[in-house]
N, C-alpha and C. Protein backbone atom coordinates (compact mmCIF):
# COMPACT_ATOMS: atom_id res chain seq x y z
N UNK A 1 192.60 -96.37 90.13
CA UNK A 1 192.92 -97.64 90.75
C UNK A 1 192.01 -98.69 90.13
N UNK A 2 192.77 -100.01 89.96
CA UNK A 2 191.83 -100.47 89.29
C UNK A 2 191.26 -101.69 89.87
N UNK A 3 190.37 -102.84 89.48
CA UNK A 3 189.74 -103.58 90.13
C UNK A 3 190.67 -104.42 90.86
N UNK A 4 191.39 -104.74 90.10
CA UNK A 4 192.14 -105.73 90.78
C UNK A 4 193.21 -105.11 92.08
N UNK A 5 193.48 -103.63 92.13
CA UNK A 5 194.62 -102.98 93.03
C UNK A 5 193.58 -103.05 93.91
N UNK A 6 192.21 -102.84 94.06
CA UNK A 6 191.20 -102.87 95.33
C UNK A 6 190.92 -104.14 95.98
N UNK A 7 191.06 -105.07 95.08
CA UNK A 7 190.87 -106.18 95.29
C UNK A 7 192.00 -106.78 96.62
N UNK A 8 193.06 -106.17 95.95
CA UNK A 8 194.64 -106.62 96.65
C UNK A 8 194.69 -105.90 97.92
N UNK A 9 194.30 -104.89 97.66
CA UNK A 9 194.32 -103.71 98.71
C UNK A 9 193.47 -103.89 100.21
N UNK A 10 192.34 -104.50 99.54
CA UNK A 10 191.17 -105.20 100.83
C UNK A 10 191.78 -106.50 101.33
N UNK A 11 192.40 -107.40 100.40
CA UNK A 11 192.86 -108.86 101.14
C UNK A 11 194.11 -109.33 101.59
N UNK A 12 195.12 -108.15 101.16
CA UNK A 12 196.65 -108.72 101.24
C UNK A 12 196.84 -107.33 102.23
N UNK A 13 196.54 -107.65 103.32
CA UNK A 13 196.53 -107.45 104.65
C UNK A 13 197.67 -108.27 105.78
N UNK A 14 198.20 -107.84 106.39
CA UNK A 14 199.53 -109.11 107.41
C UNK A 14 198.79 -109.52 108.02
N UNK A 15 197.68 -109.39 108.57
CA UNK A 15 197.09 -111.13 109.04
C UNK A 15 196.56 -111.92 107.90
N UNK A 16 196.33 -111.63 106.79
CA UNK A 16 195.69 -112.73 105.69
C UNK A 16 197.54 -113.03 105.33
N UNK A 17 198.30 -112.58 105.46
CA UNK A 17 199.91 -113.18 104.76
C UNK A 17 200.02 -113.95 106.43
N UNK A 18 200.13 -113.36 107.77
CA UNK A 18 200.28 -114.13 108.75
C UNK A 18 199.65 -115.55 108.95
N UNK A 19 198.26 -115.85 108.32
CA UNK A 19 197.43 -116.62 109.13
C UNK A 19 196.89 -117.40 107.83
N UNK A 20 196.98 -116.82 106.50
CA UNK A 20 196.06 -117.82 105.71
C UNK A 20 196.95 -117.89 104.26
N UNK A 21 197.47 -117.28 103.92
CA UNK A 21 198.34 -116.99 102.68
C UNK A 21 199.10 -118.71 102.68
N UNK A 22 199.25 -118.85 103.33
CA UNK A 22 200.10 -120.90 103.71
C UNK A 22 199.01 -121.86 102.25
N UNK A 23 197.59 -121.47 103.45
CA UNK A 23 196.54 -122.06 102.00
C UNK A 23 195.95 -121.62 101.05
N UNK A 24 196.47 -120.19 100.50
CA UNK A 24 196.09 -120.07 99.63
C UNK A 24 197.59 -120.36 98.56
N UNK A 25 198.66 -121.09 99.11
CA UNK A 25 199.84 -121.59 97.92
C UNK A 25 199.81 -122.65 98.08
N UNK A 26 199.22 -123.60 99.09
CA UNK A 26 198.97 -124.99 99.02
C UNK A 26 197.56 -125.46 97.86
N UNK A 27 196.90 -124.34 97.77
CA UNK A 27 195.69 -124.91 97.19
C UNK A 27 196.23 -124.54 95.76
N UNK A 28 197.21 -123.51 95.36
CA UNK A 28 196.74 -123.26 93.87
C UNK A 28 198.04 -123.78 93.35
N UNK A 29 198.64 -124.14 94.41
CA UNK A 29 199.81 -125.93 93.51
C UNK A 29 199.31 -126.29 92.94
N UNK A 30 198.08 -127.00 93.74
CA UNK A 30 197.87 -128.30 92.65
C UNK A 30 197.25 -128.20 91.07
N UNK A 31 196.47 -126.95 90.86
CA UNK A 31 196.40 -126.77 89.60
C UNK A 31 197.21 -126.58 88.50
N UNK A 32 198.27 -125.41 88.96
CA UNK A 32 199.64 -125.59 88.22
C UNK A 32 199.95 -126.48 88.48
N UNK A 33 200.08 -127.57 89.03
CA UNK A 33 201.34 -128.89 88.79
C UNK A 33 200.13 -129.34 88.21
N UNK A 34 199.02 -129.81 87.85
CA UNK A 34 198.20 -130.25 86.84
C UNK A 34 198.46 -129.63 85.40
N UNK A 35 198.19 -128.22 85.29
CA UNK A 35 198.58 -127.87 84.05
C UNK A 35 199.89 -127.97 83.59
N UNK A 36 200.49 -127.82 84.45
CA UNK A 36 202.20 -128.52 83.46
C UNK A 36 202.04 -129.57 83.15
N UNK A 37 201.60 -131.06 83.87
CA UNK A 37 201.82 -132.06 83.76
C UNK A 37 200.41 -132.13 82.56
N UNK A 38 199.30 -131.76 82.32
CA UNK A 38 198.66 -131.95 81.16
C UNK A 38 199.18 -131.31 80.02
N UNK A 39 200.30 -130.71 79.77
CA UNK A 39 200.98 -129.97 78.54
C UNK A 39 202.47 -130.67 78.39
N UNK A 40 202.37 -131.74 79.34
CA UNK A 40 203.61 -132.47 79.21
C UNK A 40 204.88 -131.95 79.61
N UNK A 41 204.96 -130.98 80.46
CA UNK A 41 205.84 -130.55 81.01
C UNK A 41 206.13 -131.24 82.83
N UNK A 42 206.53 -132.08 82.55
CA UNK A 42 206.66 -132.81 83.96
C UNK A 42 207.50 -132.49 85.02
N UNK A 43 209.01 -132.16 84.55
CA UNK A 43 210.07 -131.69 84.76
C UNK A 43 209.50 -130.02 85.97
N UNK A 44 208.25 -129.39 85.09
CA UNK A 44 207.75 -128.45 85.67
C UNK A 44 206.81 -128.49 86.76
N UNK A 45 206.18 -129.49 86.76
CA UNK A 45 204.74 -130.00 87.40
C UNK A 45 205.58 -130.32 88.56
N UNK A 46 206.93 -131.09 88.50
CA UNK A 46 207.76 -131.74 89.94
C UNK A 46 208.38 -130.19 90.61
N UNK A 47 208.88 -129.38 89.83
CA UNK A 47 209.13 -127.91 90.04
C UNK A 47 208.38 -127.43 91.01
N UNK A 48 207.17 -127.41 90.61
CA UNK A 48 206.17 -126.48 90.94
C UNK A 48 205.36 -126.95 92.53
N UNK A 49 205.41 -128.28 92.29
CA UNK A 49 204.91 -129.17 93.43
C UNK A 49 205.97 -129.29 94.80
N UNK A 50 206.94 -128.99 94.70
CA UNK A 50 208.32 -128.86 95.39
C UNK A 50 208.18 -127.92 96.02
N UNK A 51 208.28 -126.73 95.26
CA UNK A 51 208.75 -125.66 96.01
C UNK A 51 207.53 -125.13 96.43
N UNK A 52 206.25 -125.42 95.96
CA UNK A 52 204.89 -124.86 96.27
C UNK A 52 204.29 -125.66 97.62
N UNK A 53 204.34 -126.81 98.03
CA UNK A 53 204.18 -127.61 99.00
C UNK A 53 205.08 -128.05 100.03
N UNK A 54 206.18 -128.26 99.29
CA UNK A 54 207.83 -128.59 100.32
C UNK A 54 208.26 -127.44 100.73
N UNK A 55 208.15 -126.02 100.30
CA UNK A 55 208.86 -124.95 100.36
C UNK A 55 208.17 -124.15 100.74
N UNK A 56 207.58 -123.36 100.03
CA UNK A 56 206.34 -122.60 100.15
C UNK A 56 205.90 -122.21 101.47
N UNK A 57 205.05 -123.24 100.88
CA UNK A 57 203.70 -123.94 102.31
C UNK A 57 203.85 -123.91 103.40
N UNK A 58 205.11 -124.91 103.79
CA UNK A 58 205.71 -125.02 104.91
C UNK A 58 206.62 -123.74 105.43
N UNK A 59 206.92 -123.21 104.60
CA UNK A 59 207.31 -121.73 105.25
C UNK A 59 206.63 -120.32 105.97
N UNK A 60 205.52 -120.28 105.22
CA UNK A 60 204.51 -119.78 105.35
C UNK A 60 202.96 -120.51 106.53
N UNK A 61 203.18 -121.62 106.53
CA UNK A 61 202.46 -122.63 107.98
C UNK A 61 203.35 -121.92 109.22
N UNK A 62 204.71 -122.00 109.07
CA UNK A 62 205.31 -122.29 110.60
C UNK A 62 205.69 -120.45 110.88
N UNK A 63 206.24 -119.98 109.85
CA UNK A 63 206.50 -118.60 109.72
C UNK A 63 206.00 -117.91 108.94
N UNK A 64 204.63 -117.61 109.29
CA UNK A 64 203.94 -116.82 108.90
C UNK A 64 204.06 -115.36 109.16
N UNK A 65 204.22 -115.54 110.65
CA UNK A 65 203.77 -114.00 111.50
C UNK A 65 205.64 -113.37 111.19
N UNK A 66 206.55 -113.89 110.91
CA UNK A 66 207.65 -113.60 110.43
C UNK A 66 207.73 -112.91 109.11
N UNK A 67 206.91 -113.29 108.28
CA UNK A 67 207.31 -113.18 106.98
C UNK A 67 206.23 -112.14 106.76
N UNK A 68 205.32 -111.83 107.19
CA UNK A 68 204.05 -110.93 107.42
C UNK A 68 205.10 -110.02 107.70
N UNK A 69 205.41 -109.87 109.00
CA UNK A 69 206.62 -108.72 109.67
C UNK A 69 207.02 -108.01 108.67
N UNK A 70 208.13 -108.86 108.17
CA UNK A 70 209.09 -108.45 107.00
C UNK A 70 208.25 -107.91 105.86
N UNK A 71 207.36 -108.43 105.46
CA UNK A 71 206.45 -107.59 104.54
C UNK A 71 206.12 -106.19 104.60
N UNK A 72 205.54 -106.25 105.46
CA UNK A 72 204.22 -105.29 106.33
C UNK A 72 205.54 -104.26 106.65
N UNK A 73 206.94 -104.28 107.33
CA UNK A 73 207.35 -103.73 108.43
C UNK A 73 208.08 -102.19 107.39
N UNK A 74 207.59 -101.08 108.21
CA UNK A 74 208.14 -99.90 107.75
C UNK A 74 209.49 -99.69 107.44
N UNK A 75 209.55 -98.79 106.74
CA UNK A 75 210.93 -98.74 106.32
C UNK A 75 211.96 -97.86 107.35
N UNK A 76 212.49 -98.46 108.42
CA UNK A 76 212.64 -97.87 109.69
C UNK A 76 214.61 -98.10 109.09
N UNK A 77 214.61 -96.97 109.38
CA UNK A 77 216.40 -96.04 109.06
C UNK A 77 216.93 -97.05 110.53
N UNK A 78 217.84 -97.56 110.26
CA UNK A 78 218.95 -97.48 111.24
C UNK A 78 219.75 -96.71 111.90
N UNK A 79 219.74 -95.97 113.09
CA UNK A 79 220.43 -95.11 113.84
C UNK A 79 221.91 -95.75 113.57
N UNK A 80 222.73 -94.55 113.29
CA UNK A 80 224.04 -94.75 113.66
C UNK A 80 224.88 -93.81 113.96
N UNK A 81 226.41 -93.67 114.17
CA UNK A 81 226.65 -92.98 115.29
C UNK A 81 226.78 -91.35 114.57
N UNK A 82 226.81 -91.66 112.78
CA UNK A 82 227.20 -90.68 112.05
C UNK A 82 225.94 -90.06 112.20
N UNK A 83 224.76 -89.94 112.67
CA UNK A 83 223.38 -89.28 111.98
C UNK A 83 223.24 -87.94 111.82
N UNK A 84 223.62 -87.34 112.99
CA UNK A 84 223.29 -86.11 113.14
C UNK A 84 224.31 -85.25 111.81
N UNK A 85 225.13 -86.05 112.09
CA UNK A 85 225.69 -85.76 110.27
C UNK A 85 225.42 -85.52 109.10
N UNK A 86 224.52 -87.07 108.81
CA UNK A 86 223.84 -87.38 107.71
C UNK A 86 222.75 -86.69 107.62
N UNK A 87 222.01 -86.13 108.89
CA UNK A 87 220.51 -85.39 108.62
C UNK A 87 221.67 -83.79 108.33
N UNK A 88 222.52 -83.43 108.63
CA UNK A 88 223.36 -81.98 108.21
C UNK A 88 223.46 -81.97 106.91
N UNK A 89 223.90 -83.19 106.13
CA UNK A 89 224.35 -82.86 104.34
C UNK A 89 222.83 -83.14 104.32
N UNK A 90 221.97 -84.32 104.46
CA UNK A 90 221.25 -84.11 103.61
C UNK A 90 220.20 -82.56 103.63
N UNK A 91 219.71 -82.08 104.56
CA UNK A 91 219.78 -80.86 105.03
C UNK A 91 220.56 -79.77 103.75
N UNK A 92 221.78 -79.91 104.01
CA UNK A 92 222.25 -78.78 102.82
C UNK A 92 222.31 -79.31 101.74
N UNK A 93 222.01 -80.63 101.11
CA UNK A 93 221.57 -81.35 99.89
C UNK A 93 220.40 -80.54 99.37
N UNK A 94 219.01 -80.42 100.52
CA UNK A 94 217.81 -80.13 99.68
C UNK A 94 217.81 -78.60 99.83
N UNK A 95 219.13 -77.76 100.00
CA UNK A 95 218.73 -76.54 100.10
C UNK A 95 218.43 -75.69 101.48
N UNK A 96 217.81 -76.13 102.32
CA UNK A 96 217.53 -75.49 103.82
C UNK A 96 218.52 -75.22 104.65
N UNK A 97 219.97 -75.37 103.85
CA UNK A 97 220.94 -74.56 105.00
C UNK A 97 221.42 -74.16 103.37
N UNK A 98 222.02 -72.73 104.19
CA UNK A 98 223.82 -72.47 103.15
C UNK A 98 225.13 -73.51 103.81
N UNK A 99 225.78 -72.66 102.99
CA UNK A 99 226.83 -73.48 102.80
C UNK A 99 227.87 -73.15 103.96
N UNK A 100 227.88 -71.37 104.32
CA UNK A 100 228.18 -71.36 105.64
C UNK A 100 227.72 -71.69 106.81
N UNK A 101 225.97 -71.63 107.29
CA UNK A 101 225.68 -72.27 107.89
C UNK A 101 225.95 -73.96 108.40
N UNK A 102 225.67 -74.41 107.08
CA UNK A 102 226.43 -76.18 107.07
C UNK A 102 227.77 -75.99 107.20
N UNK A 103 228.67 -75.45 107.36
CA UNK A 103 230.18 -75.44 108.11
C UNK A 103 229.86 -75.45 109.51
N UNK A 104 229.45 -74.19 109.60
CA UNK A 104 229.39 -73.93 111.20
C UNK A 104 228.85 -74.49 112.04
N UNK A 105 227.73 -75.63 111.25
CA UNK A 105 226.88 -76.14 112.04
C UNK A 105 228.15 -77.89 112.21
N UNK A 106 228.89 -78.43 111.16
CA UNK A 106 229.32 -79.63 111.31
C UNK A 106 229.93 -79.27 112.34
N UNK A 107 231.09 -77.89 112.02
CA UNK A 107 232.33 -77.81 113.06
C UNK A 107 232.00 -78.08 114.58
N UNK A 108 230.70 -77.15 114.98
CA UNK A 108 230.24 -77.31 116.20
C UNK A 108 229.80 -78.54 116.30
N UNK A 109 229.26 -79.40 115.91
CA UNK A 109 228.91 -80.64 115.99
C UNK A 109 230.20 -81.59 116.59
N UNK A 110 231.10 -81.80 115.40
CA UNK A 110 232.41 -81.87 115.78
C UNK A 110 233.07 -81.93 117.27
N UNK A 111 232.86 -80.44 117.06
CA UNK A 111 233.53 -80.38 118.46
C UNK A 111 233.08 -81.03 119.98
N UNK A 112 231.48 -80.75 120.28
CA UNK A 112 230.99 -81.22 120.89
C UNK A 112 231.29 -83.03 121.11
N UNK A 113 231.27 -83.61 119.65
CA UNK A 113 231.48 -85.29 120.28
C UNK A 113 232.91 -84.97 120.61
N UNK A 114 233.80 -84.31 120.22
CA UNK A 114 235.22 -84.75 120.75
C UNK A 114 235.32 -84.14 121.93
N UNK A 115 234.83 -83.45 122.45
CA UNK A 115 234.72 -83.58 123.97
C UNK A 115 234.07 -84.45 124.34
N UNK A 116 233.73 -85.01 124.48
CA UNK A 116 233.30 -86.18 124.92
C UNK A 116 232.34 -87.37 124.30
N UNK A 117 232.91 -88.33 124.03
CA UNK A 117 232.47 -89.50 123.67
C UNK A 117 231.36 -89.68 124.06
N UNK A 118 230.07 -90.43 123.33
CA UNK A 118 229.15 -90.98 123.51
C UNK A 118 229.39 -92.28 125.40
N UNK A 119 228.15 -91.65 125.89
CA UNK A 119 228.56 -92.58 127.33
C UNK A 119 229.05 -92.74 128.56
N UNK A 120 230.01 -91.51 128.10
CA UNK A 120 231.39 -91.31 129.14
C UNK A 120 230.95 -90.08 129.68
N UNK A 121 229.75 -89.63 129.80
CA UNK A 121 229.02 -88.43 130.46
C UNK A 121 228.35 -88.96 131.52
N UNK A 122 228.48 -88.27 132.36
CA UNK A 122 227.57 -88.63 134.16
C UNK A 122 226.39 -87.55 134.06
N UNK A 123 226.23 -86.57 134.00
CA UNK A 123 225.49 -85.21 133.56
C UNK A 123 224.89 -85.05 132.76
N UNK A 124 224.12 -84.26 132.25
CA UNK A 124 222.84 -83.81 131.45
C UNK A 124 223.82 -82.67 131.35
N UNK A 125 224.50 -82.57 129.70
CA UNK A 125 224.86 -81.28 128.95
C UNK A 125 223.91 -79.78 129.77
N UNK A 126 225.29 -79.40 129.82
CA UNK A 126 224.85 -77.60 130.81
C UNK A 126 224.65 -77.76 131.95
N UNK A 127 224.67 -79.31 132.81
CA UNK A 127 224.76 -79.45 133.97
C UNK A 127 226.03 -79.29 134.58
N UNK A 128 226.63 -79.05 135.77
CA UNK A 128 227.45 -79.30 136.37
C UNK A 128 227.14 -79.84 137.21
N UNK A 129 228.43 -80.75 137.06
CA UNK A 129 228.63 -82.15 138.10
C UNK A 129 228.63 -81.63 140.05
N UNK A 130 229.24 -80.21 139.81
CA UNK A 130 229.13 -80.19 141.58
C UNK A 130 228.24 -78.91 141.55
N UNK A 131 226.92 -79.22 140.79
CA UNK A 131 226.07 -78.24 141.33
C UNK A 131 225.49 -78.41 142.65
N UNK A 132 225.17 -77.51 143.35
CA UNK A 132 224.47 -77.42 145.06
C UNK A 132 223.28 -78.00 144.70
N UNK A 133 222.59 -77.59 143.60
CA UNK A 133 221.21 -77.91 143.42
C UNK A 133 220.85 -79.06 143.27
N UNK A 134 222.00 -79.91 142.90
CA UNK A 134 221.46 -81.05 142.29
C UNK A 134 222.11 -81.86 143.32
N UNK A 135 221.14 -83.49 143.80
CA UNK A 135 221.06 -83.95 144.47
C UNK A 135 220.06 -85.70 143.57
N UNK A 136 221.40 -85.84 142.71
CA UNK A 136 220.99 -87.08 141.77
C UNK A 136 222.53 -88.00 142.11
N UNK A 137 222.20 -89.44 142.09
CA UNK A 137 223.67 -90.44 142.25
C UNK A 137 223.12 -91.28 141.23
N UNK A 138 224.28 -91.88 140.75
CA UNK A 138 224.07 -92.82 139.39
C UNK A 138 224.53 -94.17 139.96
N UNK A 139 223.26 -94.75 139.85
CA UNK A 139 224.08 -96.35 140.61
C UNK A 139 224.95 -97.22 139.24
N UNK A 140 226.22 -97.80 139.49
CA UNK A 140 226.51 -98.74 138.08
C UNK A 140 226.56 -100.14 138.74
């Protein structure tokens, strides 16, 4: 690792992008829009001063703790209704099932949602609804 990955590693932290990162692109505008504009590139210097102060800055002032988030934020899978699916192939993708197992395991899968839809259950699977024992009401 080298000096500079430690360097990054100690300061580019989501509260230094939440809380201070605003001035550290307001402050190092103005040097680049100096050095363009001393190499005669003006066209660049107005570029740079724009989107570094008008854009930037102000994005990073008001939405900071937003854009920190989005940085910082794990790479979190979206549940959906296919999953238990998707964890089955990928599952027999890396090898840890056969190929009969991964049948037998979708079919039963299968079957289970088509008896019954997500929701439309009052019960806890293996319960019965007119057990003696049980003494639970579902308010809606």
């Amino acid at each position: 690792m080298g000096a500079l990955d430690r360097l990054l590693e100690q300061f580019w932290t989501e509260e230094f992008v939440a809380e201070e990162l605003w001035l550290v692109v307001g402050v190092a505008t103005l040097p680049l829009m100096m050095l363009a504009g001393a190499l005669g590139i003006e066209a660049l210097a107005g570029i740079v001063m724009i989107v570094g102060w008008f854009l930037v800055t102000p994005l990073l002032m008001f939405f900071g703790d937003q854009v920190a988030a989005a940085l910082f934020a794990e790479d979190v899978e979206e549940h959906d209704e296919n999953e238990p699916l998707a964890i089955l192939r990928e599952r027999y993708a890396r090898g840890e099932l056969t190929e009969a197992e991964f049948e037998r395991r979708v079919e039963r899968l299968l079957e289970t949602e088509s008896e019954s839809a997500p929701g439309e259950r009052d019960t806890l699977p293996n319960e019965a609804a007119d057990s003696p024992d049980r003494d639970v009401s579902y308010e809606r």
